[in-house]
N, C-alpha and C. Protein backbone atom coordinates (compact mmCIF):
# COMPACT_ATOMS: atom_id res chain seq x y z
N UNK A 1 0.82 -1.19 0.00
CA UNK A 1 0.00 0.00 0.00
C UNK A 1 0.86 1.25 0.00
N UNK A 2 1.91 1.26 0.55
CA UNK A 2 2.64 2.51 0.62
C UNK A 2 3.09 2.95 -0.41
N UNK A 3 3.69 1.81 -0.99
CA UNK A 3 3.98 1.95 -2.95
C UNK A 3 3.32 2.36 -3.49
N UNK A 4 1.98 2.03 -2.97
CA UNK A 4 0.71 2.57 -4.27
C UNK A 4 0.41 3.95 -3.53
N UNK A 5 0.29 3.91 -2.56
CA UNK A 5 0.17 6.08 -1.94
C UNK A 5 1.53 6.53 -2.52
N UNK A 6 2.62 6.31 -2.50
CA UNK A 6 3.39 7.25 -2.82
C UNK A 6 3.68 7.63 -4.70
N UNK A 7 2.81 6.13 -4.86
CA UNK A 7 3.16 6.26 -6.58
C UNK A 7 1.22 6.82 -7.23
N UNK A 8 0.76 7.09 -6.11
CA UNK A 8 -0.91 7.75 -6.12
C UNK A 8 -0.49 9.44 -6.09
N UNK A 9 0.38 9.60 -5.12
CA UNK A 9 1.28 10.70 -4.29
C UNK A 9 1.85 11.67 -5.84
N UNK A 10 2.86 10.55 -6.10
CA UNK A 10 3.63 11.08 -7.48
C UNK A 10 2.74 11.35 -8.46
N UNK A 11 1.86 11.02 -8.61
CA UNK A 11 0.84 10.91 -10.03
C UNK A 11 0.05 12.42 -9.43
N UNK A 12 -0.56 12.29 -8.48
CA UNK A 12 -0.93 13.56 -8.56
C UNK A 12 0.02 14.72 -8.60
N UNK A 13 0.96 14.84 -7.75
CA UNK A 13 1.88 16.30 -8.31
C UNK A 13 2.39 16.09 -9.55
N UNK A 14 2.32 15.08 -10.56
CA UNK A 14 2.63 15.57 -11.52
C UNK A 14 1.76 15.94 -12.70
N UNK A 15 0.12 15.97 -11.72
CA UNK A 15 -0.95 16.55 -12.40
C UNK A 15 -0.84 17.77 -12.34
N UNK A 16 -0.72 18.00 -10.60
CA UNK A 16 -0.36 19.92 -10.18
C UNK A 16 0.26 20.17 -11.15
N UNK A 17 1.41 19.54 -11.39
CA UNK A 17 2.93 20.74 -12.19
C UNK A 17 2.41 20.54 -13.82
N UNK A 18 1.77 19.45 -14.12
CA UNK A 18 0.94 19.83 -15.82
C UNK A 18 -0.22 20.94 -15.53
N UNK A 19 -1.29 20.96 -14.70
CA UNK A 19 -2.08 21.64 -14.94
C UNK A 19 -1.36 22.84 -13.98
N UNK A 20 -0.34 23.29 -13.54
CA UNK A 20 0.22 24.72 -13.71
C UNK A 20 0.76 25.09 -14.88
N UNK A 21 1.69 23.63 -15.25
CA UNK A 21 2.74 24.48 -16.75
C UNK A 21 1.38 24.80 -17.76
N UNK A 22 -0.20 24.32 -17.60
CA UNK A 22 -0.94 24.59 -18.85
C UNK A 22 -1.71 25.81 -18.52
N UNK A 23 -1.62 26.23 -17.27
CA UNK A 23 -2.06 27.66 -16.86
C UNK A 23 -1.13 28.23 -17.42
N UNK A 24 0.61 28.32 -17.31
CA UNK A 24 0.95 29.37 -17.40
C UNK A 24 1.26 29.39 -19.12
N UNK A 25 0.95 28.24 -19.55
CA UNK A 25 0.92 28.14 -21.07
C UNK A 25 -0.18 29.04 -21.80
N UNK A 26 -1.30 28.57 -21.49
CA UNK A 26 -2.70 29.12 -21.28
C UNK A 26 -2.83 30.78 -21.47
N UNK A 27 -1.79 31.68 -20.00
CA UNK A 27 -1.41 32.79 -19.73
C UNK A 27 -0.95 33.18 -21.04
N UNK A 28 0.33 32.39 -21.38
CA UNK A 28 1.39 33.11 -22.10
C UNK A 28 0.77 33.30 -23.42
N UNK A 29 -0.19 31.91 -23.91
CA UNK A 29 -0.61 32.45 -25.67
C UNK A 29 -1.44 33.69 -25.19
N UNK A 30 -2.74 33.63 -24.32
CA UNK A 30 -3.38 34.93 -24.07
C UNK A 30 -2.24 36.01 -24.37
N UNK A 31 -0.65 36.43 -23.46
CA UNK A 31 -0.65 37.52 -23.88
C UNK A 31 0.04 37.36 -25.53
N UNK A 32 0.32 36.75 -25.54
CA UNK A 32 0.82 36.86 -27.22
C UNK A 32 -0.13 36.91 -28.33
N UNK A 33 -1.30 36.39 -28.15
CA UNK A 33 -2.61 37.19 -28.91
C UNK A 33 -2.74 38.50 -28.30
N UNK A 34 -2.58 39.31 -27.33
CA UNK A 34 -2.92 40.51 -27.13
C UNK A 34 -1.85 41.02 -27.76
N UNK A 35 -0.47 40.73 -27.49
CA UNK A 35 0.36 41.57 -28.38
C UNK A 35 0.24 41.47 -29.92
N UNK A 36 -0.76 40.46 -30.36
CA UNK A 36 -0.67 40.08 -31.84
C UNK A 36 -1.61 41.38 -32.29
N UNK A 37 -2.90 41.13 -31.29
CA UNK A 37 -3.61 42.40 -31.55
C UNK A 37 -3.39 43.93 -31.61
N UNK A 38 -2.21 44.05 -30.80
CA UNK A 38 -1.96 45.37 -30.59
C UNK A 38 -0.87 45.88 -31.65
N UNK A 39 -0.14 44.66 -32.06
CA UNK A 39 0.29 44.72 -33.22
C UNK A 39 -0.40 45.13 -34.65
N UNK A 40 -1.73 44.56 -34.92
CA UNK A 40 -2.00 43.95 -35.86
C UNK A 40 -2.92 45.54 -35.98
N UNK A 41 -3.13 46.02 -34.71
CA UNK A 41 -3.91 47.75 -34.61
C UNK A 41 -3.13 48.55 -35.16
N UNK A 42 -1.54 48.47 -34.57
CA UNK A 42 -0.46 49.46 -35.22
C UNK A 42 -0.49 49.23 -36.92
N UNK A 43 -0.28 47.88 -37.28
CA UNK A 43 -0.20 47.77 -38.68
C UNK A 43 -1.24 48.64 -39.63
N UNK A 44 -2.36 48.12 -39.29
CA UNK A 44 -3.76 48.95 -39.61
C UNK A 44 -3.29 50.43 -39.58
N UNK A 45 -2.76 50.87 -38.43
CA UNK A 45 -3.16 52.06 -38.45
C UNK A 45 -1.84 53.19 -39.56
N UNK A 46 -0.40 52.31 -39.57
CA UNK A 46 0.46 52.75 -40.40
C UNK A 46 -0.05 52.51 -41.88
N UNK A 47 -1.10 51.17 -42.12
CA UNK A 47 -1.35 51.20 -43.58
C UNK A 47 -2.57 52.59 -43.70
N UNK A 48 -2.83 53.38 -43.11
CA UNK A 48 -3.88 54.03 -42.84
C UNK A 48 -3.09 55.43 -43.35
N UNK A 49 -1.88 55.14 -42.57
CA UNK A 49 -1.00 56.66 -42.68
C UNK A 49 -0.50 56.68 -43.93
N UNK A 50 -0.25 55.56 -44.32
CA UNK A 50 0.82 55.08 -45.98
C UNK A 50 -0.46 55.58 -46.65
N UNK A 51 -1.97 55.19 -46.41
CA UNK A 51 -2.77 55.35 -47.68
C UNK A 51 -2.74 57.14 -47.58
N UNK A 52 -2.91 57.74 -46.55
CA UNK A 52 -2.69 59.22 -46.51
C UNK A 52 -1.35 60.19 -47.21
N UNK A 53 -0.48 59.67 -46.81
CA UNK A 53 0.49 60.15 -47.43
C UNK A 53 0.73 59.76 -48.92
N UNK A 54 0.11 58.50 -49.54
CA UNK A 54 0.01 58.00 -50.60
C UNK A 54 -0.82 59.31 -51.38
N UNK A 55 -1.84 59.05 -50.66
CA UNK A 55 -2.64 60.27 -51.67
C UNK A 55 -2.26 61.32 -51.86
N UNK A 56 -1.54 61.61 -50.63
CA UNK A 56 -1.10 63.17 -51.06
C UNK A 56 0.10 63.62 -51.78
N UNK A 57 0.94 62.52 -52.06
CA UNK A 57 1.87 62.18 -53.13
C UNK A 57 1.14 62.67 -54.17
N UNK A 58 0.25 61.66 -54.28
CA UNK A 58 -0.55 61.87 -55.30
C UNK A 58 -0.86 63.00 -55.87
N UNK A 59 -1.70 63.58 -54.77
CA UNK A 59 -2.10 65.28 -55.60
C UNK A 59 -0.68 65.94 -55.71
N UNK A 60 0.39 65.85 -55.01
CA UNK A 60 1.62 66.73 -55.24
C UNK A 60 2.06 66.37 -56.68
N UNK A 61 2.07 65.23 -56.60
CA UNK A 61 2.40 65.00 -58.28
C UNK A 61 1.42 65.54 -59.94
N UNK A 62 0.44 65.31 -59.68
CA UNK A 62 -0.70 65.64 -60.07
C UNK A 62 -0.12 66.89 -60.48
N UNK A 63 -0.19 67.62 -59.16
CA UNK A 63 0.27 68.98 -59.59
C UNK A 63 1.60 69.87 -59.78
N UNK A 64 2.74 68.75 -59.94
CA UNK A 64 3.54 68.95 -61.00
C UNK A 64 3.39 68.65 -61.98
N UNK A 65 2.74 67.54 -62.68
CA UNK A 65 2.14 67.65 -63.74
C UNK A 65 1.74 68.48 -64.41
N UNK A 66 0.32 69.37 -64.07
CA UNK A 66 0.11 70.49 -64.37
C UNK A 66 1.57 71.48 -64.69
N UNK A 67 2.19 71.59 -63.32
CA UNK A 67 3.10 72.82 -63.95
C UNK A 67 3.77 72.44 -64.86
N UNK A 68 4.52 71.20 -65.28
CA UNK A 68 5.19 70.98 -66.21
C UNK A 68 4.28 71.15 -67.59
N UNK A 69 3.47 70.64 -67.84
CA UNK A 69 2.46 71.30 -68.86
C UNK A 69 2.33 72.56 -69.26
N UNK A 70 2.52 73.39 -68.08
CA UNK A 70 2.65 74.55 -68.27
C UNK A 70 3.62 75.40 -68.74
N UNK A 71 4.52 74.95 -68.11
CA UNK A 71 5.77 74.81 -68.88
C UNK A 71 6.34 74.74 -69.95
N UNK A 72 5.87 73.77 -70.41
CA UNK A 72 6.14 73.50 -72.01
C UNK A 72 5.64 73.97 -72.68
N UNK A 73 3.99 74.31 -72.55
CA UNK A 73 3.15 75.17 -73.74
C UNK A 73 4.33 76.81 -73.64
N UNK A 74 4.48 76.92 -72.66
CA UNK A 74 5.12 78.76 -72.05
C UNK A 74 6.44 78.69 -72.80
N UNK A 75 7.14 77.64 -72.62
CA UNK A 75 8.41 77.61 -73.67
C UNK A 75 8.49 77.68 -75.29
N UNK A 76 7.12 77.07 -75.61
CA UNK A 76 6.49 77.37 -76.88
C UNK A 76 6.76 78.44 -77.50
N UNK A 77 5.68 78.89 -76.33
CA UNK A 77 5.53 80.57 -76.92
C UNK A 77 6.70 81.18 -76.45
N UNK A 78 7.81 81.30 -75.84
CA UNK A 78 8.40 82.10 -75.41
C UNK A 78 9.88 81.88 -76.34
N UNK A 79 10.08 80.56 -76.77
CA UNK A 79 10.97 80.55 -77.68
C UNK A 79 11.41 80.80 -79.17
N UNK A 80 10.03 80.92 -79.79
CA UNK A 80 9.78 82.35 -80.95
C UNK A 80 10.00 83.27 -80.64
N UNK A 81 10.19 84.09 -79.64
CA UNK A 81 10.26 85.21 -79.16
C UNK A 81 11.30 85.73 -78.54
N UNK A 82 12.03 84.50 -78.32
CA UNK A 82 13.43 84.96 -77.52
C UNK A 82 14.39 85.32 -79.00
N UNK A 83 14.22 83.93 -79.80
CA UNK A 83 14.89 83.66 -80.93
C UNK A 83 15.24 85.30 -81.78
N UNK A 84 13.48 85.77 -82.30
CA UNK A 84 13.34 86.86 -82.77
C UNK A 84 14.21 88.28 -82.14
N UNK A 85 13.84 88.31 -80.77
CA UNK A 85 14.76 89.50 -80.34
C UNK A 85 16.04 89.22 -80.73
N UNK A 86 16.78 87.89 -80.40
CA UNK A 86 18.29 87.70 -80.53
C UNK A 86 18.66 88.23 -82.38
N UNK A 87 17.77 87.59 -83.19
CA UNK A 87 17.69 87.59 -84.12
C UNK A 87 17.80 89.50 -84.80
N UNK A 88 16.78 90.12 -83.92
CA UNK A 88 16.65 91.69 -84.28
C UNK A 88 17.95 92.36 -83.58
N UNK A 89 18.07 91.80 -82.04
CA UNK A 89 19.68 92.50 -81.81
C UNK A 89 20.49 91.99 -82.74
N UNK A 90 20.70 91.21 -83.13
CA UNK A 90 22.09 90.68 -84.10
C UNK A 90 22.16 91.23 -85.28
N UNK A 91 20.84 91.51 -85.86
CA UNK A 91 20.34 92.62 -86.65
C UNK A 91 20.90 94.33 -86.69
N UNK A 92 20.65 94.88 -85.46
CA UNK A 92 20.96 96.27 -84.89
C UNK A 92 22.41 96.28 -85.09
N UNK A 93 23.00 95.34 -83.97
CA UNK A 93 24.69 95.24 -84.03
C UNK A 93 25.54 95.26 -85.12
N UNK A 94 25.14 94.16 -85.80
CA UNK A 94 26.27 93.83 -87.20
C UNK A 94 25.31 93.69 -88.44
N UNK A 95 24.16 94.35 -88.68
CA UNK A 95 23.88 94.41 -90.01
C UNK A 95 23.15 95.94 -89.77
N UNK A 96 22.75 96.67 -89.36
CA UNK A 96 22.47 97.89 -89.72
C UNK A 96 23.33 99.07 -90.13
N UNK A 97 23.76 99.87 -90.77
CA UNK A 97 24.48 100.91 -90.60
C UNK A 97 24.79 101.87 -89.68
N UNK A 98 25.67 102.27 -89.48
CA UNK A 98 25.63 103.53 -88.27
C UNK A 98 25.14 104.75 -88.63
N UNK A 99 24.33 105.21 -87.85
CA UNK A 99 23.87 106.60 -88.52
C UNK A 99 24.71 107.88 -88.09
């Protein structure tokens, strides 16, 4: 009988020390889903900031676009016009007479 209490004895504490290591197992995924969550909030909330700053890339570009458009039509016109003056000073200088 003593064999069987002490090996009754052993069997139960080594229920205690499983059903502690599965409490504190138990514990530990709990907090590692909370940190998954609190993680998984930050992620959300940086893809939130990326889509913000995304967009506003966006319109910044957008509206270089525009100016470059603008740009180019303005060089259009402005490079007949530069040409011509150079063209009329070079004119004045070395092909007119002196009066």
């Amino acid at each position: 009988m003593n064999e069987s209490e002490a090996a009754l004895e052993r069997i139960e504490q080594l229920l205690r020390e499983g059903n502690a290591l599965r409490s504190e197992a138990i514990a530990l995924q709990r907090e590692s889903i909370e940190m998954q969550r609190s993680l998984l909030d930050e992620q959300r909330a940086q893809i939130a900031r990326a889509s913000q700053v995304n967009d506003a890339a966006l319109a910044v570009n957008s509206g270089a676009l525009a100016i470059q458009q603008k740009a180019r039509k303005l060089f259009v016109v402005i490079m007949p016009i530069l040409i011509l003056l150079i063209g009329y000073v070079s004119y004045l200088l070395f092909f007119r007479p002196y009066a």
